[in-house]
C-alpha atoms as a PDB file:
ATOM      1  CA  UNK A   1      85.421 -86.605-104.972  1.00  0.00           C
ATOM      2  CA  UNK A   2      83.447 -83.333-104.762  1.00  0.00           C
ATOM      3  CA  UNK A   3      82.206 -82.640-101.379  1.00  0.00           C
ATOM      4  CA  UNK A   4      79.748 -79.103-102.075  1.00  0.00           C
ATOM      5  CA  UNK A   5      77.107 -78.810-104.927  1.00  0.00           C
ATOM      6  CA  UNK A   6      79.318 -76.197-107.140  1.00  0.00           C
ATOM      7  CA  UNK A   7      81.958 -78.933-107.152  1.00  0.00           C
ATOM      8  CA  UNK A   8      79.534 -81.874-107.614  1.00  0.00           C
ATOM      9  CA  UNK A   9      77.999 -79.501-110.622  1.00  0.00           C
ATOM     10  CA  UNK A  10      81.879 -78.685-112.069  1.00  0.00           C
ATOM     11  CA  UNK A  11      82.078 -82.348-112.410  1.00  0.00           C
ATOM     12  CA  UNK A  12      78.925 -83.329-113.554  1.00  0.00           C
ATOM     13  CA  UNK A  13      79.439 -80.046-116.552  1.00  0.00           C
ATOM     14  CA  UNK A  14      81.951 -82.545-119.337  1.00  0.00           C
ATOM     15  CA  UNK A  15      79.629 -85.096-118.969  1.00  0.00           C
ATOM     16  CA  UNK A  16      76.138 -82.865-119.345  1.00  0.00           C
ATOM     17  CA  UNK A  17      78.385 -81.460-122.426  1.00  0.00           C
ATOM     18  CA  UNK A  18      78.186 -84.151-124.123  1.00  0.00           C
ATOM     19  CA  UNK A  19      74.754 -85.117-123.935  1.00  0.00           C
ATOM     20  CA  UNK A  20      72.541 -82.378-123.848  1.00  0.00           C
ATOM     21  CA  UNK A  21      72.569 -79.369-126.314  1.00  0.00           C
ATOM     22  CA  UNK A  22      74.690 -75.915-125.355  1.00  0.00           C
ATOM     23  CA  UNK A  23      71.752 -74.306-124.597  1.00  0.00           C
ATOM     24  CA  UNK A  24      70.380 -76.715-122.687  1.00  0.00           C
ATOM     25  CA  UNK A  25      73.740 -77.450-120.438  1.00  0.00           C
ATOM     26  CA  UNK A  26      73.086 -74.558-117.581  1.00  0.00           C
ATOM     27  CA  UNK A  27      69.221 -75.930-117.354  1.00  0.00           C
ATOM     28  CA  UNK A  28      70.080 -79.868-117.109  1.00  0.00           C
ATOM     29  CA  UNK A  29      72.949 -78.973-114.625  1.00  0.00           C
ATOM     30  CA  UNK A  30      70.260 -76.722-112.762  1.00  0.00           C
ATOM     31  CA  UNK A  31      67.695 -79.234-112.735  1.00  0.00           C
ATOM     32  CA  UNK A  32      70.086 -82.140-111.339  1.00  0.00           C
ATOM     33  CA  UNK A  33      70.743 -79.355-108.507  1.00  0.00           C
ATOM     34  CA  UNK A  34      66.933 -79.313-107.474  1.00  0.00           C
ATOM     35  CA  UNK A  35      67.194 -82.977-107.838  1.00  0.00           C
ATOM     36  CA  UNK A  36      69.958 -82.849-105.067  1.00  0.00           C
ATOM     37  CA  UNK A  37      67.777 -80.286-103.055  1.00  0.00           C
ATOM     38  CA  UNK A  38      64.932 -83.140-103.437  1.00  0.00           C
ATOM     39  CA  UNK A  39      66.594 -85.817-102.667  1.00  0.00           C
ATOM     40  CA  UNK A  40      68.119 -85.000 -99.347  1.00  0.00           C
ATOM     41  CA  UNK A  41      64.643 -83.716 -98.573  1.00  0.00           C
ATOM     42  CA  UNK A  42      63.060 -86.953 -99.114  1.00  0.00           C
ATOM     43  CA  UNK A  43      66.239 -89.379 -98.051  1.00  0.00           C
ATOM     44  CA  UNK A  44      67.719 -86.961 -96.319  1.00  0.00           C
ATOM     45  CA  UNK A  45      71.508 -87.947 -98.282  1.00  0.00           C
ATOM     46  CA  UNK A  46      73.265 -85.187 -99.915  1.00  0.00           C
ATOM     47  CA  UNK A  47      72.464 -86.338-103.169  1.00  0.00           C
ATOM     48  CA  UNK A  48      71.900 -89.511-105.060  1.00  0.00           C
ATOM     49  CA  UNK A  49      74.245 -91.779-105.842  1.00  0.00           C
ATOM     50  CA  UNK A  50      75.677 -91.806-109.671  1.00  0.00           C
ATOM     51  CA  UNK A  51      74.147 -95.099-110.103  1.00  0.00           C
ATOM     52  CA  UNK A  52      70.955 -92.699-109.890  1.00  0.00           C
ATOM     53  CA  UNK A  53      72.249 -89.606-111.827  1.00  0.00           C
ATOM     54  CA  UNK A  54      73.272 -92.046-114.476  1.00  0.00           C
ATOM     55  CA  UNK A  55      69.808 -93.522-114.737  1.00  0.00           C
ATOM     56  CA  UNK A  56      68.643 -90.146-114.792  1.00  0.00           C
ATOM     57  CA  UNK A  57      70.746 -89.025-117.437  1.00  0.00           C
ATOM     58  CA  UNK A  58      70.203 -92.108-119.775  1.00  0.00           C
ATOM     59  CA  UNK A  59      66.354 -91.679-119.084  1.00  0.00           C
ATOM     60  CA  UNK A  60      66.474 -88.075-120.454  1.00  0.00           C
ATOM     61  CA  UNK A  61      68.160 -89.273-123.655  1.00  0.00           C
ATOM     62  CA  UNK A  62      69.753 -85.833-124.197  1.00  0.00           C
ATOM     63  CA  UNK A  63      66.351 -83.801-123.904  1.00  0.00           C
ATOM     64  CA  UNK A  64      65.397 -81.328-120.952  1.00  0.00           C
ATOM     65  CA  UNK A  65      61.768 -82.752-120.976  1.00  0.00           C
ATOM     66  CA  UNK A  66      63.109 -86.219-120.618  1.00  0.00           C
ATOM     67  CA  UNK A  67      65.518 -84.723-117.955  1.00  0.00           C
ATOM     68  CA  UNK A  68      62.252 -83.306-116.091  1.00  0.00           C
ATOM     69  CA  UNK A  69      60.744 -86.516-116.251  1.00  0.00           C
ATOM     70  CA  UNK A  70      63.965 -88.650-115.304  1.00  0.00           C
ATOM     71  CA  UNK A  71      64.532 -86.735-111.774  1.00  0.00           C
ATOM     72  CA  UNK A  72      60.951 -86.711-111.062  1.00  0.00           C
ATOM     73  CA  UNK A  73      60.704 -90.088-111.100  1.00  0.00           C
ATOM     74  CA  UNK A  74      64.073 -90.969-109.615  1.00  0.00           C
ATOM     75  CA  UNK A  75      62.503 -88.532-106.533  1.00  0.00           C
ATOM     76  CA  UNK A  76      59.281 -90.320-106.125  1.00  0.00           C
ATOM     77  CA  UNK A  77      60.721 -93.733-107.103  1.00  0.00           C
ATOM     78  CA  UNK A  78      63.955 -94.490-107.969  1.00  0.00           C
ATOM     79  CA  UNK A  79      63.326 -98.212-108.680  1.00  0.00           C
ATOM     80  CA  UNK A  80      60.645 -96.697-111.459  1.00  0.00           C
ATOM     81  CA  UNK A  81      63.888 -94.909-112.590  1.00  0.00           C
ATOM     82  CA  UNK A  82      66.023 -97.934-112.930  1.00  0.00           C
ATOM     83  CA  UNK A  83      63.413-100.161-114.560  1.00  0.00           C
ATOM     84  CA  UNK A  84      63.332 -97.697-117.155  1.00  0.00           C
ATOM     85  CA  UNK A  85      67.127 -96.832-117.655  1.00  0.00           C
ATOM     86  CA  UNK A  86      67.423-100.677-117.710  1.00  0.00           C
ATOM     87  CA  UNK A  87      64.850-100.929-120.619  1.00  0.00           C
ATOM     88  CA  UNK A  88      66.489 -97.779-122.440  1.00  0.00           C
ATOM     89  CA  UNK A  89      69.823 -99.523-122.359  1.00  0.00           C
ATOM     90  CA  UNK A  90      68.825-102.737-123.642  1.00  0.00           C
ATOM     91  CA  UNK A  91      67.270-100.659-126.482  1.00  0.00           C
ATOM     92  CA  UNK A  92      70.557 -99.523-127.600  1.00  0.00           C
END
């Protein structure tokens, strides 16, 4: 288990890999560290849980937009975020 945001971002990197484009690896694994930042300034945890990030991540379906949009609304309202994962994953 990772216990600092470097190490939470080393393991997050394989899985990023795989889903979003090279070039867009370094920006999705940037934006899920302001999501962190964001999160423990609204629910003051260190970060969300990876029930959330994996919501988040199958919200952005691979696309930095979609990321922007996924950890946005898993900020304001993660149950939004769920809702919507849920719906994604029914669709495939």
């Amino acid at each position: 288990m990772a216990i600092g945001r470097a190490e939470r971002r080393e393991e997050r990197r394989s899985r990023i890999s795989s889903i979003f484009a090279n070039s867009d690896v370094e920006p999705a694994l940037d934006l899920l560290e302001l999501a962190e930042l964001a999160w423990h300034d609204c629910y003051g945890e260190i970060t969300p849980s990876e029930a959330v990030v994996d919501d988040i991540l199958v919200v952005s379906q691979g696309s930095l937009s979609g990321l922007i949009l996924a950890v946005r609304l898993a900020v304001t309202d993660r149950r939004d975020l769920r809702v919507l994962a849920d719906d994604r994953r029914s669709r495939t």
